[in-house]
N, C-alpha and C. Protein backbone atom coordinates (compact mmCIF):
# COMPACT_ATOMS: atom_id res chain seq x y z
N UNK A 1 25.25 -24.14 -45.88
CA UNK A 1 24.41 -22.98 -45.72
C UNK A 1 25.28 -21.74 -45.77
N UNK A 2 24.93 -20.93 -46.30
CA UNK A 2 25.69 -19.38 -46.43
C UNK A 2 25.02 -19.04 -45.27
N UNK A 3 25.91 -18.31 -44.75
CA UNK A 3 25.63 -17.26 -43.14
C UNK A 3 25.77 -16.30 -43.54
N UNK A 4 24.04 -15.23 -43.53
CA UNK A 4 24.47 -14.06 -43.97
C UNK A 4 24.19 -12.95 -42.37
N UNK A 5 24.42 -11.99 -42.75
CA UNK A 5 24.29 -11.50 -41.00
C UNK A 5 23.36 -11.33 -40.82
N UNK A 6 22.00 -10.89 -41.50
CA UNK A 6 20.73 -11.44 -40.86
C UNK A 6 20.66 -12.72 -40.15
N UNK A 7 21.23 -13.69 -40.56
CA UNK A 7 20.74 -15.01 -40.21
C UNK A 7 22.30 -14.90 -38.56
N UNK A 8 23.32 -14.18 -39.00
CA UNK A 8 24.00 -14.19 -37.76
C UNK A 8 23.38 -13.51 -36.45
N UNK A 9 22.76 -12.85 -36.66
CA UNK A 9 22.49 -11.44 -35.66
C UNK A 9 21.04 -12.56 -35.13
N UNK A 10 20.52 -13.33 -35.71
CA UNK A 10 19.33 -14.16 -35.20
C UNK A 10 20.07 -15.19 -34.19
N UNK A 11 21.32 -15.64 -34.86
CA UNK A 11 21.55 -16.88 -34.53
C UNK A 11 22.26 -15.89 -32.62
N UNK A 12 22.75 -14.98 -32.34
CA UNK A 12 23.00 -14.38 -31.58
C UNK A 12 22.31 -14.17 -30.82
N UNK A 13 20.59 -13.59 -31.11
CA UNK A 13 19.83 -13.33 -29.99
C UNK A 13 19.37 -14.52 -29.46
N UNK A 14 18.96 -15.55 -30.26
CA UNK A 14 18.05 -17.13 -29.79
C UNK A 14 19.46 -17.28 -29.18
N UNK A 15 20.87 -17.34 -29.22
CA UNK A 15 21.48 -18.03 -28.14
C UNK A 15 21.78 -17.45 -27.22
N UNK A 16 21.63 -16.10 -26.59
CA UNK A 16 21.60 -14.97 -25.62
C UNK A 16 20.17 -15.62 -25.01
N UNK A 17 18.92 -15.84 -25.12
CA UNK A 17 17.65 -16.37 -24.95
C UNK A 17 18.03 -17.12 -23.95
N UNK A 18 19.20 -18.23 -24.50
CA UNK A 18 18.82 -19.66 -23.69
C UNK A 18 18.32 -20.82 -24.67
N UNK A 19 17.73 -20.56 -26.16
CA UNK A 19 17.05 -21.81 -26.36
C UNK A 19 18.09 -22.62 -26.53
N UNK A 20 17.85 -23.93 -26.49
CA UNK A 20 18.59 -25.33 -27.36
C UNK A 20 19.30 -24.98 -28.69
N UNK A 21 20.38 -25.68 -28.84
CA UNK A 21 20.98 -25.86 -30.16
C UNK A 21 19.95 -26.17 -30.98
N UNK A 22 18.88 -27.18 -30.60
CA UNK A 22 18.20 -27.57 -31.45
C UNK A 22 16.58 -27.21 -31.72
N UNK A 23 16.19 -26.38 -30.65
CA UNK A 23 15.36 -25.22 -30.98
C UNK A 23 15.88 -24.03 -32.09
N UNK A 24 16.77 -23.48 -31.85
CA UNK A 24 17.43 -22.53 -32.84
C UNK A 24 17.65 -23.04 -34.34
N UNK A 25 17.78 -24.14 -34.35
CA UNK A 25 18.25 -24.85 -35.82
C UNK A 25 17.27 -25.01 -36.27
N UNK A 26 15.61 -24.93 -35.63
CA UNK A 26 14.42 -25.84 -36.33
C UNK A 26 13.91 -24.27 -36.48
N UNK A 27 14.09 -22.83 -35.65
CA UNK A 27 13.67 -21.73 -35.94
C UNK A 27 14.22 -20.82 -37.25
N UNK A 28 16.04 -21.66 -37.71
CA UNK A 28 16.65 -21.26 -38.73
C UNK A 28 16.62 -22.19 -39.78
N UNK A 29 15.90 -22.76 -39.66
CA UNK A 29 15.71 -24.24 -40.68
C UNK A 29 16.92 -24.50 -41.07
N UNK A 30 17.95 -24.73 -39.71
CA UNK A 30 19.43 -25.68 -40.22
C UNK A 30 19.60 -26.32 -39.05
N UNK A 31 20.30 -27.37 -39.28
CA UNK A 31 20.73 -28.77 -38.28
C UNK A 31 21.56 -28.07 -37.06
N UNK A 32 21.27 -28.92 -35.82
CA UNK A 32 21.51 -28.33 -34.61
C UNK A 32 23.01 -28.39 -34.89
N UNK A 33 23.66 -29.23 -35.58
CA UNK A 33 25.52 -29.10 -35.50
C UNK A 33 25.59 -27.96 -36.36
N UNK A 34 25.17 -27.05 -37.17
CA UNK A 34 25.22 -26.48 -37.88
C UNK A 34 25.35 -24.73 -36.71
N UNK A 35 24.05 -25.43 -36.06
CA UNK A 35 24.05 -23.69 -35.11
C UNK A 35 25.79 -23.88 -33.99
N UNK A 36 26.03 -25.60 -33.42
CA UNK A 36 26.49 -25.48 -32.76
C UNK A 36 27.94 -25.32 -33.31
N UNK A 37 28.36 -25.38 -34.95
CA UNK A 37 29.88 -25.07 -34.96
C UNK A 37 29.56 -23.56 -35.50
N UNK A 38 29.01 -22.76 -35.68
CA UNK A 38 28.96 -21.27 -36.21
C UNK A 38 28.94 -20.94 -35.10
N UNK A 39 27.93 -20.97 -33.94
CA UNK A 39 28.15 -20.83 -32.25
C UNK A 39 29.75 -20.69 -31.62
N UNK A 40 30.12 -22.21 -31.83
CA UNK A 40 31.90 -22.11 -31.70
C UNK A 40 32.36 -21.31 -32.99
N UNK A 41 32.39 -21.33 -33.77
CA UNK A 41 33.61 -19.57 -34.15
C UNK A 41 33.12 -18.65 -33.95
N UNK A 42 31.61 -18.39 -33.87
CA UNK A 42 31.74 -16.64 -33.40
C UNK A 42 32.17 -16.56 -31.89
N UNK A 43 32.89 -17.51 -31.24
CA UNK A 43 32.92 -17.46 -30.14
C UNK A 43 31.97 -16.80 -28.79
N UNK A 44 30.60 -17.41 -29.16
CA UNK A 44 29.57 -17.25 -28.40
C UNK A 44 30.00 -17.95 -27.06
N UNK A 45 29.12 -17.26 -25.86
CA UNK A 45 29.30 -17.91 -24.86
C UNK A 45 29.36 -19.22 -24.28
N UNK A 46 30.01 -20.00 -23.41
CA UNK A 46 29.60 -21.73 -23.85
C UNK A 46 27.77 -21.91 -23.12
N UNK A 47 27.59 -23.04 -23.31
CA UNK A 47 26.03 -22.92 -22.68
C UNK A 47 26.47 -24.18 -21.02
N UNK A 48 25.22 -24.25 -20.24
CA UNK A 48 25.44 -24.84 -18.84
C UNK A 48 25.40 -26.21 -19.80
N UNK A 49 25.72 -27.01 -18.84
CA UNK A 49 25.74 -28.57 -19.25
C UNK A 49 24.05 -29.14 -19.34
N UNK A 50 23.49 -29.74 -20.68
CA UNK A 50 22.37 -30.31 -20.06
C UNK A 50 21.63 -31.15 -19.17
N UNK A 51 22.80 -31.99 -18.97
CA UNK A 51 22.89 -32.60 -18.02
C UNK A 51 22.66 -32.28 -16.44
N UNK A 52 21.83 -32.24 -16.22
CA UNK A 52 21.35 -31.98 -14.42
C UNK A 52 21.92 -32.92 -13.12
N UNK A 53 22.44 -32.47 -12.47
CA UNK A 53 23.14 -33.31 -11.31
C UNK A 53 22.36 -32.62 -10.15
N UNK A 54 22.20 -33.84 -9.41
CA UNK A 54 21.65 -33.49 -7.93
C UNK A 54 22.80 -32.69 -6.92
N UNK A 55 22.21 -31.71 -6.08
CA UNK A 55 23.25 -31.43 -5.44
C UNK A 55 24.50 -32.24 -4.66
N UNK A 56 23.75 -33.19 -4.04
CA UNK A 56 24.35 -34.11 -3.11
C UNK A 56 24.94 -35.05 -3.86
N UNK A 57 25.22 -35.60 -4.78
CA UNK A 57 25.56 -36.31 -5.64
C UNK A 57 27.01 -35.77 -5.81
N UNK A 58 27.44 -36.97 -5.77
CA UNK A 58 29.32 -37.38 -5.76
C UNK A 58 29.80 -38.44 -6.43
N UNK A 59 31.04 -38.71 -6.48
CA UNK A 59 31.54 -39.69 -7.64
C UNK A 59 31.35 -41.02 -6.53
N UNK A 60 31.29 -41.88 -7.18
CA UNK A 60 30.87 -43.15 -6.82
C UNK A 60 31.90 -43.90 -5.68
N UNK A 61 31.48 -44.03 -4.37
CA UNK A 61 32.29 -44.29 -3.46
C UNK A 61 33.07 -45.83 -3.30
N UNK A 62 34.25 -45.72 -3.44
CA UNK A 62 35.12 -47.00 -3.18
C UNK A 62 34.70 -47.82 -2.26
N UNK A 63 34.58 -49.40 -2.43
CA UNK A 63 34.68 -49.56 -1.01
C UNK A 63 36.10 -49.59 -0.17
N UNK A 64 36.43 -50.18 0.82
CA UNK A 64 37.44 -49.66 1.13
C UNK A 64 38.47 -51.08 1.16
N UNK A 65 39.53 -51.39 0.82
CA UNK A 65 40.07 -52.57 0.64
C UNK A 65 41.24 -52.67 1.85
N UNK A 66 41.08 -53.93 2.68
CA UNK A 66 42.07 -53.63 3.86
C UNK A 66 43.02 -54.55 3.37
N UNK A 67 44.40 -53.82 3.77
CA UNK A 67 45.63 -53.69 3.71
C UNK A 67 45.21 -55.33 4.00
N UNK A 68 46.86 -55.68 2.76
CA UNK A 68 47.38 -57.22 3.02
C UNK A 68 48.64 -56.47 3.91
N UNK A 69 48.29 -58.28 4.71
CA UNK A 69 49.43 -58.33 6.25
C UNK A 69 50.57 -59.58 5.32
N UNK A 70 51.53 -58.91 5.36
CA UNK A 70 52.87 -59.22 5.44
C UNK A 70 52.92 -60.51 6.10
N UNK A 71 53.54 -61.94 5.45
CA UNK A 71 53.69 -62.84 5.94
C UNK A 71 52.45 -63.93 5.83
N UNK A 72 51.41 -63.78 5.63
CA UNK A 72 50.43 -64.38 6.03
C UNK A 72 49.89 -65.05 4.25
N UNK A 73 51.12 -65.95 3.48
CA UNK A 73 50.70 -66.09 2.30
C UNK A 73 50.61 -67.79 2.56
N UNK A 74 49.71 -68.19 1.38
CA UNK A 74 49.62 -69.76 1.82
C UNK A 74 50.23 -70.66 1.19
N UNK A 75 50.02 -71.99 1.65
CA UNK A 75 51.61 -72.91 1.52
C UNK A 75 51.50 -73.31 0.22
N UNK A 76 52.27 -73.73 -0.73
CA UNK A 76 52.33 -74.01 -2.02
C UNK A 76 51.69 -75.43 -2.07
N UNK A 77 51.21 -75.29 -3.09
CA UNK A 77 50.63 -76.68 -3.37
C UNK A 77 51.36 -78.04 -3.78
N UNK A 78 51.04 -78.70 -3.04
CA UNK A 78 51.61 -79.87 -3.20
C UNK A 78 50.75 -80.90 -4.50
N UNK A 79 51.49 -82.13 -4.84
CA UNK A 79 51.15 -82.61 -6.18
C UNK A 79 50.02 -83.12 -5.90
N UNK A 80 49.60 -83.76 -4.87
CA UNK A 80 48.14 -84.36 -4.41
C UNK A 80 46.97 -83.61 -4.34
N UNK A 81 47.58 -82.09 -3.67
CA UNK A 81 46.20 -81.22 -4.16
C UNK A 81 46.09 -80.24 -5.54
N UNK A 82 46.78 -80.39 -6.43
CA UNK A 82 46.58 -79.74 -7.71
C UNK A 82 45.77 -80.06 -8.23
N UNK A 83 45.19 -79.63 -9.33
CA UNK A 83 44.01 -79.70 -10.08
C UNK A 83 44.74 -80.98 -10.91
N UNK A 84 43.83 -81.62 -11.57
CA UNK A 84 44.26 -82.98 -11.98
C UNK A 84 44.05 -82.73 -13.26
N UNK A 85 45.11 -83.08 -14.22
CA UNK A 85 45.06 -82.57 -15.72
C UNK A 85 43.79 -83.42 -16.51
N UNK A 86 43.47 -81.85 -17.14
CA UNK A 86 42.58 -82.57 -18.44
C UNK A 86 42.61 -83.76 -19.06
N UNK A 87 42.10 -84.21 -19.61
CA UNK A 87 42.44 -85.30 -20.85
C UNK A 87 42.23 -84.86 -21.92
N UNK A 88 42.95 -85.20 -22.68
CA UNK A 88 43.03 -84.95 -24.10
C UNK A 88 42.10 -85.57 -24.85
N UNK A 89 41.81 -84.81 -26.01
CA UNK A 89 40.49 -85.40 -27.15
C UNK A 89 42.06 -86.48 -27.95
N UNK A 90 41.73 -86.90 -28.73
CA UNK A 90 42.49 -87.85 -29.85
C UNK A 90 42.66 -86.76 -30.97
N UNK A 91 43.32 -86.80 -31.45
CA UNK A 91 43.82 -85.51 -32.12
C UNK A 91 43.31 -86.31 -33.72
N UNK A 92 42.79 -85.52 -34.52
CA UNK A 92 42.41 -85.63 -35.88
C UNK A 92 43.09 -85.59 -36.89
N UNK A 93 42.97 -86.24 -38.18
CA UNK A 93 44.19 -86.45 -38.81
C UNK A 93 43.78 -84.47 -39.52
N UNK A 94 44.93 -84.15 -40.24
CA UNK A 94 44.84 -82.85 -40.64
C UNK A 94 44.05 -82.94 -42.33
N UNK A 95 42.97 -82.31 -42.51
CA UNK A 95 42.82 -82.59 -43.75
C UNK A 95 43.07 -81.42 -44.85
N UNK A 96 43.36 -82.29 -45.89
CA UNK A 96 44.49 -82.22 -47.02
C UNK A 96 43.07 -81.03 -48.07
N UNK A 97 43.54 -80.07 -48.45
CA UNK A 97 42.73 -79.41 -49.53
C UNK A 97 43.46 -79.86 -50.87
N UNK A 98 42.16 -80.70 -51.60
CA UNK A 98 42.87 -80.40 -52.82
C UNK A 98 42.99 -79.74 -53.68
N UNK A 99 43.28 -79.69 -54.75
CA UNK A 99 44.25 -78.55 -55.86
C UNK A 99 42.82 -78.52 -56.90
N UNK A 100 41.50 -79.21 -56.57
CA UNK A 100 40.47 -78.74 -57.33
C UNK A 100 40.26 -77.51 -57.58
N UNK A 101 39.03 -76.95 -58.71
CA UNK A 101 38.22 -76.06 -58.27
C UNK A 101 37.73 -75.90 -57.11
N UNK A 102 37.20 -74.95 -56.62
CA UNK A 102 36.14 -74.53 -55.42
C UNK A 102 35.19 -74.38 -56.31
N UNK A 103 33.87 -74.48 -54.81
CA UNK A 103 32.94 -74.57 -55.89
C UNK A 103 32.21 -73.12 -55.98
N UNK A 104 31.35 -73.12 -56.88
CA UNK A 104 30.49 -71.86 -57.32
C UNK A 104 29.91 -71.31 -56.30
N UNK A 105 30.10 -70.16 -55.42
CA UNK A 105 28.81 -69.84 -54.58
C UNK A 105 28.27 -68.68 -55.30
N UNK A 106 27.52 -68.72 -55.97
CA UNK A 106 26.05 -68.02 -56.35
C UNK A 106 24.67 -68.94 -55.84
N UNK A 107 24.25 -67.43 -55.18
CA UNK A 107 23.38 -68.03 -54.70
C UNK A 107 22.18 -68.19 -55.30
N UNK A 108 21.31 -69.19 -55.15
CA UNK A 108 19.61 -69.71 -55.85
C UNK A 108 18.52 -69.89 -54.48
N UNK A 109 17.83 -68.85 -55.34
CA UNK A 109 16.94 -69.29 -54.22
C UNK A 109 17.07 -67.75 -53.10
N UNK A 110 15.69 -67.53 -52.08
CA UNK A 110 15.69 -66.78 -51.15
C UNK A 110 16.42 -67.24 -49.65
N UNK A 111 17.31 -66.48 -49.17
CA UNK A 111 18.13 -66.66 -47.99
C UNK A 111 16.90 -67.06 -47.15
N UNK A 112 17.18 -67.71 -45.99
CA UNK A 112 16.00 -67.98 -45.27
C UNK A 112 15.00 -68.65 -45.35
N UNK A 113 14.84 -69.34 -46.39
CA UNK A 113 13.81 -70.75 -47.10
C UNK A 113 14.42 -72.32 -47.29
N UNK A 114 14.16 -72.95 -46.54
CA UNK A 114 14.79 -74.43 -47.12
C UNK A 114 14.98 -74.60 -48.46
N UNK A 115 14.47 -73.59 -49.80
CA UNK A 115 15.45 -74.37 -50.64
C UNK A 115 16.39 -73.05 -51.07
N UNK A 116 16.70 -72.34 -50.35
CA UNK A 116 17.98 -71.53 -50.77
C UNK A 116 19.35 -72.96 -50.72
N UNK A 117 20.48 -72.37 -51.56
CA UNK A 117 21.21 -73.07 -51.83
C UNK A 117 22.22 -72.28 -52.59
N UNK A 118 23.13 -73.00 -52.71
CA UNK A 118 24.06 -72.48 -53.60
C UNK A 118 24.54 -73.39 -55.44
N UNK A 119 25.08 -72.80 -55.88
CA UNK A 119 25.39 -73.14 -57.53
C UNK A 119 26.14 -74.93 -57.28
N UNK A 120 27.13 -74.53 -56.81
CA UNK A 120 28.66 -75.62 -56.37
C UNK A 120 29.22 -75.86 -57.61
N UNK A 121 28.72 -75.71 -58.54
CA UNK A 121 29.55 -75.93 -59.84
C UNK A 121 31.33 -75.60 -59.67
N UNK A 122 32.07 -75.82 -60.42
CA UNK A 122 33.23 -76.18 -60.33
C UNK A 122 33.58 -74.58 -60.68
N UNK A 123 34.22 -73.85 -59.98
CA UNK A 123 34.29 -72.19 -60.20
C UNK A 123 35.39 -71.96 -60.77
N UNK A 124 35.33 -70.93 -61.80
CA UNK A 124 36.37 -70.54 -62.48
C UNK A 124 38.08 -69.64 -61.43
N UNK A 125 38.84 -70.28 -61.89
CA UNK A 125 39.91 -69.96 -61.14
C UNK A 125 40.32 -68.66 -60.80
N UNK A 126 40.59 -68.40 -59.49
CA UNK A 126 40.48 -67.10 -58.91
C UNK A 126 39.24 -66.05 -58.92
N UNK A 127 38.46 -67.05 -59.13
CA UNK A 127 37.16 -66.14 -58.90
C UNK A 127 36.03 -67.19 -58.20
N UNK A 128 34.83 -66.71 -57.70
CA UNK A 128 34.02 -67.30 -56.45
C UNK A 128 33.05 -67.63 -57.26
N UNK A 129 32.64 -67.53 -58.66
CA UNK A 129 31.71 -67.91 -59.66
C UNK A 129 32.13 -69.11 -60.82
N UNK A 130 31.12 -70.22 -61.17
CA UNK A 130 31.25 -71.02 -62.49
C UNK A 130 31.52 -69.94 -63.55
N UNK A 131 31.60 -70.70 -64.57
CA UNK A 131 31.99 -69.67 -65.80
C UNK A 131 30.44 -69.55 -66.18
N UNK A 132 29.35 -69.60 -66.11
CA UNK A 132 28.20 -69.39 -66.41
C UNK A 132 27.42 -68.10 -65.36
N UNK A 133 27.89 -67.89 -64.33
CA UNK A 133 27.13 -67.27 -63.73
C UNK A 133 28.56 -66.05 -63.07
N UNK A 134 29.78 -66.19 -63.39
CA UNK A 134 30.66 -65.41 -63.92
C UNK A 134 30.77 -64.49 -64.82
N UNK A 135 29.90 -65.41 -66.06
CA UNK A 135 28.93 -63.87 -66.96
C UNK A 135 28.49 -62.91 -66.92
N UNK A 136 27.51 -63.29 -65.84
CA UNK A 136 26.20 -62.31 -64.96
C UNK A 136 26.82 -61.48 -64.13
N UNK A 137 27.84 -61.91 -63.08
CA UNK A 137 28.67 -61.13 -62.75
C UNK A 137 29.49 -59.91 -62.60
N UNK A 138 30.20 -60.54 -63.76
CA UNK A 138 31.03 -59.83 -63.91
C UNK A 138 30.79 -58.77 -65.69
N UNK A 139 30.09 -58.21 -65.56
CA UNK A 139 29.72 -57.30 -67.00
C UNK A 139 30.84 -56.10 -66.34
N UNK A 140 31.23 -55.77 -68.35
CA UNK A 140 31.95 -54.74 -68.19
C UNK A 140 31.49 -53.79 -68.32
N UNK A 141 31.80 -52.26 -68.14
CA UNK A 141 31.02 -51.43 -67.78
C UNK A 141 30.17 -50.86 -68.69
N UNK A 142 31.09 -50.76 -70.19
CA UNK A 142 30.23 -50.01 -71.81
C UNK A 142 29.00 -50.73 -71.74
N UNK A 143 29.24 -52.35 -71.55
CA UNK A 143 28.10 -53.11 -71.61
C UNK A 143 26.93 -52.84 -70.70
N UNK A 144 27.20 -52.37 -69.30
CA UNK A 144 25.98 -51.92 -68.71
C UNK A 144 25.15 -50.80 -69.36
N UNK A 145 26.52 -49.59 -69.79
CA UNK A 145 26.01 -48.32 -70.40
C UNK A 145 25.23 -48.77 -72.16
N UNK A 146 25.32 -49.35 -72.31
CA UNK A 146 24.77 -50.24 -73.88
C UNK A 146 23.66 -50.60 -73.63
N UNK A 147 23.24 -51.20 -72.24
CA UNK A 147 22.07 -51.97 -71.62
C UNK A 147 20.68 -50.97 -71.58
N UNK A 148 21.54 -50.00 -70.54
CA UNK A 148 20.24 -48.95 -69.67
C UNK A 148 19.99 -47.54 -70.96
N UNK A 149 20.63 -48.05 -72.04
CA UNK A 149 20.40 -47.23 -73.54
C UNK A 149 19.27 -47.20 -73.93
């Protein structure tokens, strides 16, 4: 928005008034951040907080934590009362990826329907598509601009 001084000398009296950032912005037909950073450089006055606090109202009281007494720590645990170790699952053999393709994920079908699914076809290397739907894909750009011709 261009600020011309008509529109400054407005934006001056509505904030001398009192209204809202965002009363003033809907009376200058511009966005309330708009009144509120031209506000900050003409170095207008700041405004009260909108925020309303009760008088009596204070920061949130601690409770009060009484002092540890010196000496009074308890006896170490002995092996009979420790927690008694987990057991272990059987550990799984590690499985081996092989040096195949991955498969095609293009997807068929609507997400969210039992027969969504994917392609799995054997995918062209370094890329997440078969060479058939790698086509569809991947168009180069003249070819889009050739298309929407």
């Amino acid at each position: 928005m261009e600020w011309t001084e008509e529109a400054i000398a407005k934006l001056r009296s509505l904030w001398a008034e009192g209204l809202s950032t965002a009363e003033i912005g809907r009376r200058l037909s511009i966005s309330k951040n708009a009144v509120v950073g031209k506000a900050h450089r003409l170095n207008l006055p700041p405004r009260p907080s909108p925020i309303r606090r009760n008088e009596g109202e204070t920061a949130a009281v601690r409770p009060v934590v009484p002092k540890r007494v010196q000496g009074a720590t308890l006896p170490p645990l002995s092996a009979s009362m420790s927690a008694p170790m987990p057991t272990l699952r059987a550990m799984l053999p590690a499985v081996k990826f092989s040096q195949r393709a991955t498969p095609c994920c293009w997807p068929i079908g609507e997400p969210g329907k039992p027969s969504f699914h994917f392609c799995n076809a054997s995918a062209v290397t370094g890329k997440p598509y078969c060479e058939e739907h790698a086509a569809v894909a991947y168009v180069r750009v003249r070819d889009r601009r050739e298309d929407a011709a």
